[in-house]
N, C-alpha and C. Protein backbone atom coordinates (compact mmCIF):
# COMPACT_ATOMS: atom_id res chain seq x y z
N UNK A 1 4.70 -77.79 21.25
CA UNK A 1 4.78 -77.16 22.56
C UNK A 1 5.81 -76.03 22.50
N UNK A 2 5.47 -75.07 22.80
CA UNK A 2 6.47 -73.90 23.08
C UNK A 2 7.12 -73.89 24.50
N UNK A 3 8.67 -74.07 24.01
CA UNK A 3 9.23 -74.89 25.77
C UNK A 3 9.81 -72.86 26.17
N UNK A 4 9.72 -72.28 25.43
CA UNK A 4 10.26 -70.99 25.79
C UNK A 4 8.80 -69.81 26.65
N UNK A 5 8.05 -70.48 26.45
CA UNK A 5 6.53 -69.85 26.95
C UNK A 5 6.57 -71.00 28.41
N UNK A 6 6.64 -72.15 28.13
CA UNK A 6 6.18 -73.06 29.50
C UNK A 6 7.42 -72.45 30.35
N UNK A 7 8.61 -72.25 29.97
CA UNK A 7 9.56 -71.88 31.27
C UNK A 7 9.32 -70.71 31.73
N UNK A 8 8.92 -69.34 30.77
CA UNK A 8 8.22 -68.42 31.26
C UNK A 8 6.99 -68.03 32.36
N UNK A 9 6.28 -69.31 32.19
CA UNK A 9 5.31 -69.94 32.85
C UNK A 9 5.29 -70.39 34.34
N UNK A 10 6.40 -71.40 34.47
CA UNK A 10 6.57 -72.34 35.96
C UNK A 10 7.74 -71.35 36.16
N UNK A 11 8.45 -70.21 35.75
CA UNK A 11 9.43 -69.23 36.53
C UNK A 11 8.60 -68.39 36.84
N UNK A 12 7.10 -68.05 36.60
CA UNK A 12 6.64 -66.84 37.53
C UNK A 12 5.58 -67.75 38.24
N UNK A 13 5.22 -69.13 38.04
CA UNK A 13 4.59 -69.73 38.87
C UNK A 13 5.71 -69.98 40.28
N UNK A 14 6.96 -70.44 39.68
CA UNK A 14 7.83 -70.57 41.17
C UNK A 14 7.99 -69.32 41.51
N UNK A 15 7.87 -68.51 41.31
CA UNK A 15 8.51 -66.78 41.81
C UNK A 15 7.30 -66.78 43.10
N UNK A 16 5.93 -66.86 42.24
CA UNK A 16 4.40 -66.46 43.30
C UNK A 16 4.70 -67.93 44.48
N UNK A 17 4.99 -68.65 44.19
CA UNK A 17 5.04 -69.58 45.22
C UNK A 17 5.84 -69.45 46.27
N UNK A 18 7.14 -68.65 45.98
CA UNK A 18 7.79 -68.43 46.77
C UNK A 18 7.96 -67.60 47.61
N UNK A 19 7.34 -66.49 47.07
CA UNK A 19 6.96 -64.68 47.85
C UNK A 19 5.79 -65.47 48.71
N UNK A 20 4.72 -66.82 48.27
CA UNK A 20 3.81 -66.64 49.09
C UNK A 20 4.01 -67.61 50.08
N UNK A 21 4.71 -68.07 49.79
CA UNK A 21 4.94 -69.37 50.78
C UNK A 21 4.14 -70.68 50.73
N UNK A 22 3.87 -70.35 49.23
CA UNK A 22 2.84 -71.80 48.91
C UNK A 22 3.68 -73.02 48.28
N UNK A 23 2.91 -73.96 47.62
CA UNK A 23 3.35 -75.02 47.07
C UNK A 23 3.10 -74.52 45.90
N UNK A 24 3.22 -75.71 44.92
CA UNK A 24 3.01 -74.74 43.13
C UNK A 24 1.72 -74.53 42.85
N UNK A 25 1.58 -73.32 42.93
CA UNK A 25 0.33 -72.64 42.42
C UNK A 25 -0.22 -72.87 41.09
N UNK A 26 -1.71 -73.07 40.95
CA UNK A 26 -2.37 -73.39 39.41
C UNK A 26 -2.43 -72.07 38.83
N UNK A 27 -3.01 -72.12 37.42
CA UNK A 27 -3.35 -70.77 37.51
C UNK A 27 -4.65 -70.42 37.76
N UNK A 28 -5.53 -70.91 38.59
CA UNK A 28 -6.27 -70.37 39.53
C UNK A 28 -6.21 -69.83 40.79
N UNK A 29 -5.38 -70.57 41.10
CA UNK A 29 -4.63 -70.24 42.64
C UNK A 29 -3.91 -68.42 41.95
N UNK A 30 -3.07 -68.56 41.00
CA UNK A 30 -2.69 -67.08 40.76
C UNK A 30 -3.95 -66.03 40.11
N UNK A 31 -4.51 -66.78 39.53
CA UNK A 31 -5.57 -65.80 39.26
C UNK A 31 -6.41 -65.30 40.72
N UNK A 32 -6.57 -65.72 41.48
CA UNK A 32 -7.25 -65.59 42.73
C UNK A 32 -5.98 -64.62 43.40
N UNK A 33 -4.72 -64.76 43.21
CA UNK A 33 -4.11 -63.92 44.12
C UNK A 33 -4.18 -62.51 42.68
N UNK A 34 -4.44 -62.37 42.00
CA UNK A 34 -4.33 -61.40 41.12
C UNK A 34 -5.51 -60.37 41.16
N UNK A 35 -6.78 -61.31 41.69
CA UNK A 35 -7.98 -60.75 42.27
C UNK A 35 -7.66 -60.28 43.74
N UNK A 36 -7.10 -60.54 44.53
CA UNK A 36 -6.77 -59.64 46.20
C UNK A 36 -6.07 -58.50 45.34
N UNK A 37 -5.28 -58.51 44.58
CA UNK A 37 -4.39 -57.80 44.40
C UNK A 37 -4.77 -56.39 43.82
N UNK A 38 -5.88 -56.89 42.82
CA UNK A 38 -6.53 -55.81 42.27
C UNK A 38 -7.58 -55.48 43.16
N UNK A 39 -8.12 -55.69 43.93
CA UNK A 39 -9.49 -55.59 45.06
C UNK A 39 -8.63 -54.50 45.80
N UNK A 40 -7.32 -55.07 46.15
CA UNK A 40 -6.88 -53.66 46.85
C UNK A 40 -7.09 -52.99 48.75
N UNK A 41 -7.66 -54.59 49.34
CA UNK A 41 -7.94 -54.54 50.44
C UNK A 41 -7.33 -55.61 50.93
N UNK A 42 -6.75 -55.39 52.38
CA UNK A 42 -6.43 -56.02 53.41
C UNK A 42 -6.85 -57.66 53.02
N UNK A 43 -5.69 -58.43 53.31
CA UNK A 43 -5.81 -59.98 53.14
C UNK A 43 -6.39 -60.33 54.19
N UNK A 44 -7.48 -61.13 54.03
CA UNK A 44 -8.79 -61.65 54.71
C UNK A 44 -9.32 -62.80 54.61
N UNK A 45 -10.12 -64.18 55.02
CA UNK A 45 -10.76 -64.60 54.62
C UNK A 45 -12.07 -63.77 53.95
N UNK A 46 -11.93 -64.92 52.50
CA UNK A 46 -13.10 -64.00 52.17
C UNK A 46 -13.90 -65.18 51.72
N UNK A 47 -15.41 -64.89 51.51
CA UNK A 47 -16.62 -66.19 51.34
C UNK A 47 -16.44 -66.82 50.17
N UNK A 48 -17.30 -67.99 49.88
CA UNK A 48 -16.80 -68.44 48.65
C UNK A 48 -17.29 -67.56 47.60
N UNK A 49 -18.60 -66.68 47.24
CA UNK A 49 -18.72 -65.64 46.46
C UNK A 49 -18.01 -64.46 46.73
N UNK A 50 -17.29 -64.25 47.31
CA UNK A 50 -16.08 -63.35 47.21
C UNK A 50 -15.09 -64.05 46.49
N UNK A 51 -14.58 -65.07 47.02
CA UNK A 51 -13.78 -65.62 45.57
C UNK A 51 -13.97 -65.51 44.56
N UNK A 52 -15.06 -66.40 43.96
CA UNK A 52 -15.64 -66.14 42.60
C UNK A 52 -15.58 -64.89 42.23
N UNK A 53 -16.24 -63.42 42.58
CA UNK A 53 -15.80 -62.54 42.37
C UNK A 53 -13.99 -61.89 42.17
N UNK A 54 -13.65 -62.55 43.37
CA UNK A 54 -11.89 -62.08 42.72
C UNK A 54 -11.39 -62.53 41.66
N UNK A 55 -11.78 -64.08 41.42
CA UNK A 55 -11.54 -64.92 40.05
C UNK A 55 -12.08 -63.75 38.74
N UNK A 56 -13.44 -63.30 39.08
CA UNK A 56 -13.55 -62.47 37.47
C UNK A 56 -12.89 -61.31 37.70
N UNK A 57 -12.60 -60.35 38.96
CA UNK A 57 -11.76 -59.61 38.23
C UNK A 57 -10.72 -59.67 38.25
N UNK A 58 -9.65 -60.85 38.57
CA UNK A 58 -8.62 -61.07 38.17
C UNK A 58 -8.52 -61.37 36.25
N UNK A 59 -9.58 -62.14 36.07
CA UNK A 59 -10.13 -62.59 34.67
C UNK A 59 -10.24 -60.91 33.72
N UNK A 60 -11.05 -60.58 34.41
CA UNK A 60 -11.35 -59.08 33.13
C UNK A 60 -10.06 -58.57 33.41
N UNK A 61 -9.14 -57.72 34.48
CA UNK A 61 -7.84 -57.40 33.97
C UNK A 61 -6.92 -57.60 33.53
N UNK A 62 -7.12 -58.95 33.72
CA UNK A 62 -5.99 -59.49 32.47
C UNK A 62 -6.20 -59.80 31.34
N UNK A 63 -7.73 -59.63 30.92
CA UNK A 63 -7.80 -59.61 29.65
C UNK A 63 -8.07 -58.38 29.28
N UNK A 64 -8.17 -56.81 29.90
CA UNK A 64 -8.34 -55.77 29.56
C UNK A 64 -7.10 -55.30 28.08
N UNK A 65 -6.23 -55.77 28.34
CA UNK A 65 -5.18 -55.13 27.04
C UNK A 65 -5.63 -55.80 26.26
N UNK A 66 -5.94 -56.61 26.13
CA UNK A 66 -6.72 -57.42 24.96
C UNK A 66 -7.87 -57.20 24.04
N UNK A 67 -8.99 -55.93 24.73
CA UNK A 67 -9.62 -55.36 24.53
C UNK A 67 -11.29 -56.17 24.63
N UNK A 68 -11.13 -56.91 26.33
CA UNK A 68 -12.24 -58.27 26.05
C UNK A 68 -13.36 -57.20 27.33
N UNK A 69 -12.29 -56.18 28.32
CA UNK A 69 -13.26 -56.15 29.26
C UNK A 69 -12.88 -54.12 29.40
N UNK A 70 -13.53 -53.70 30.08
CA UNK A 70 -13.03 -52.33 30.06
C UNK A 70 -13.63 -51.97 31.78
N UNK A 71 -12.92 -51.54 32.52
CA UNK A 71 -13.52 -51.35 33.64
C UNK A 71 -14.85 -49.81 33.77
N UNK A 72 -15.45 -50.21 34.66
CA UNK A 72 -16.48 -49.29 34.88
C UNK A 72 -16.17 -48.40 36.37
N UNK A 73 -15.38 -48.88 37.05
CA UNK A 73 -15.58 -48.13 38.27
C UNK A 73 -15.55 -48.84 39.42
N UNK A 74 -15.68 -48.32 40.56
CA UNK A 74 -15.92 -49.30 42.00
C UNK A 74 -16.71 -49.14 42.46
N UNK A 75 -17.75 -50.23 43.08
CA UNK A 75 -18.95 -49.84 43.87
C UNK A 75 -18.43 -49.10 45.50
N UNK A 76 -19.03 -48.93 46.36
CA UNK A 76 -19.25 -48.27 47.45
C UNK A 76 -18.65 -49.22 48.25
N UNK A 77 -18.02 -50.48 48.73
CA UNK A 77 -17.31 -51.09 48.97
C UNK A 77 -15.60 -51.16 48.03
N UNK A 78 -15.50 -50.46 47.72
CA UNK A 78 -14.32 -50.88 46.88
C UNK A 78 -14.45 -51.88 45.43
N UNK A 79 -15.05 -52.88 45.23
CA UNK A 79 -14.97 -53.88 44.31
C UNK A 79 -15.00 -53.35 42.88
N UNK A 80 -14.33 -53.39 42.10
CA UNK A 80 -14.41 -52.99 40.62
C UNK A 80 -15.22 -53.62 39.98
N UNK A 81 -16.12 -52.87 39.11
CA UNK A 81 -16.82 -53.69 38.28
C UNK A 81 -16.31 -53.46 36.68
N UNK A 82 -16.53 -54.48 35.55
CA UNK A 82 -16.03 -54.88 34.49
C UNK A 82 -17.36 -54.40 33.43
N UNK A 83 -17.45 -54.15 31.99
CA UNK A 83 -18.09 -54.51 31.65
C UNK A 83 -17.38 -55.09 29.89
N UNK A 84 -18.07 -56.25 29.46
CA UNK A 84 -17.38 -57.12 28.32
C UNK A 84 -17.71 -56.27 27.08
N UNK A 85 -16.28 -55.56 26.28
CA UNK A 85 -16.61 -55.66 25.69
C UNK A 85 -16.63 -55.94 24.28
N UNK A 86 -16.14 -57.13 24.27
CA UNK A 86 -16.25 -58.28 22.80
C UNK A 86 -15.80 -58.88 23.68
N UNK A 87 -16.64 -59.94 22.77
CA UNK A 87 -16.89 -61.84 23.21
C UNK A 87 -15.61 -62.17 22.83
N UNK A 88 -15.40 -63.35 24.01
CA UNK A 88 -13.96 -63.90 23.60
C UNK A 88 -14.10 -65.23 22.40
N UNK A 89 -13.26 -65.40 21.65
CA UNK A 89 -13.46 -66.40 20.78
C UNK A 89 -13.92 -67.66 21.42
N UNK A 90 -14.32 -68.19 20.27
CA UNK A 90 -14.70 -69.85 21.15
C UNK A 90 -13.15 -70.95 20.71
N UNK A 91 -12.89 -71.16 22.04
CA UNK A 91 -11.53 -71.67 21.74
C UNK A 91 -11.31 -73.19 22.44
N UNK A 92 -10.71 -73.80 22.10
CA UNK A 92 -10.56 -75.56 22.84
C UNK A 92 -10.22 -75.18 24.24
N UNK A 93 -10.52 -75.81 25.34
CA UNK A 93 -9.69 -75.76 26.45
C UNK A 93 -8.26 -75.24 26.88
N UNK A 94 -7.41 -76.47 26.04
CA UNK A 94 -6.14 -76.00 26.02
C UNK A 94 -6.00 -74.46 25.30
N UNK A 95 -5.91 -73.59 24.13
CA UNK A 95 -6.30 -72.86 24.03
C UNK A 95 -6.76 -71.55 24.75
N UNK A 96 -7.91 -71.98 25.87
CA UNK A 96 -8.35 -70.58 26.70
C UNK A 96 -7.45 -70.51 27.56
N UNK A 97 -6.51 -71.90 28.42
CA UNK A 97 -5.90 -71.96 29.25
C UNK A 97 -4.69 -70.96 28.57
N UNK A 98 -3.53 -71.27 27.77
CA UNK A 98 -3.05 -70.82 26.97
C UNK A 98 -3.77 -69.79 26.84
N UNK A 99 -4.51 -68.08 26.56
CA UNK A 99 -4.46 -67.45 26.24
C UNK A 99 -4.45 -66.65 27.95
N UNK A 100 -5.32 -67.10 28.87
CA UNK A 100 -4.98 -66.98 30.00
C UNK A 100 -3.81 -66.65 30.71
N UNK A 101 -2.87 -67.47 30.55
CA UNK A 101 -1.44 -68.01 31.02
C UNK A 101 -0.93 -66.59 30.23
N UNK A 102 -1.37 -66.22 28.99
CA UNK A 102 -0.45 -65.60 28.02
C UNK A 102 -0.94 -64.34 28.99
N UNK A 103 -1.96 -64.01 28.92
CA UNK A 103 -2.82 -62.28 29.93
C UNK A 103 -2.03 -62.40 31.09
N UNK A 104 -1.72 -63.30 32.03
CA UNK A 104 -1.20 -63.59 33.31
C UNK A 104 0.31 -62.75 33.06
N UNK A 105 1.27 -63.48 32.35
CA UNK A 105 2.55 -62.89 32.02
C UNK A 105 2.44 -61.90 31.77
N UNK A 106 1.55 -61.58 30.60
CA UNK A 106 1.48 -60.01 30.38
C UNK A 106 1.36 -59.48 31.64
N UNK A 107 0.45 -59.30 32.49
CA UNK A 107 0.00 -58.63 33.87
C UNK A 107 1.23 -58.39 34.25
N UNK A 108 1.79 -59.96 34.73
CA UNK A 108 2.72 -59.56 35.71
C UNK A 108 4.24 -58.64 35.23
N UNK A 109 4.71 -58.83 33.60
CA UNK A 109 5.63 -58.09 32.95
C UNK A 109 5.39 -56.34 32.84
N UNK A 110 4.35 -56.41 32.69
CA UNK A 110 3.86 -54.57 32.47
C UNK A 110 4.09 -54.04 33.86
């Protein structure tokens, strides 16, 4: 276990919890606020396929330095679209979570 990555980890998980006034956020819960963030519009309820949608492009920009997604543009509503390009490895669970977590920090450090 890398205890110098996990504290890196639950210190920007407590940071987002605290600006938001939540309890401890997963990293879905931050990936979902990483998707408002990049969407770039007014905080809203939004449907459950609007979620899902914020989930991937929270997903493709944080894996954009990585070289997994490259953006294409915004449709006529605002929404960015992604397109893949190279497949991400096939990796164990722990693993994707972990490379995730790793794109997340990156995001939020740059």
């Amino acid at each position: 276990m890398d205890l110098a990555f996990e504290k890196r980890w639950r210190d920007q998980v407590t940071k987002l919890s605290k600006h938001f006034d939540a309890g401890t956020l997963d990293l879905n819960a931050v990936l979902f606020l990483i998707g408002v963030q990049e969407l770039g519009q007014h905080a809203r309820e939004f449907k459950k396929d609007e979620k899902v949608a914020l989930m991937h492009i929270a997903i493709c920009v944080v894996l954009l330095p990585y070289g997994y997604y490259k953006e294409l543009g915004r449709d006529a509503d605002g929404w960015p679209h992604f397109e893949r390009v190279k497949d991400l490895p096939a990796l164990a669970a722990e693993d994707q979570e972990r490379l995730m977590k790793e794109a997340v920090l990156a995001y939020f450090e740059s």
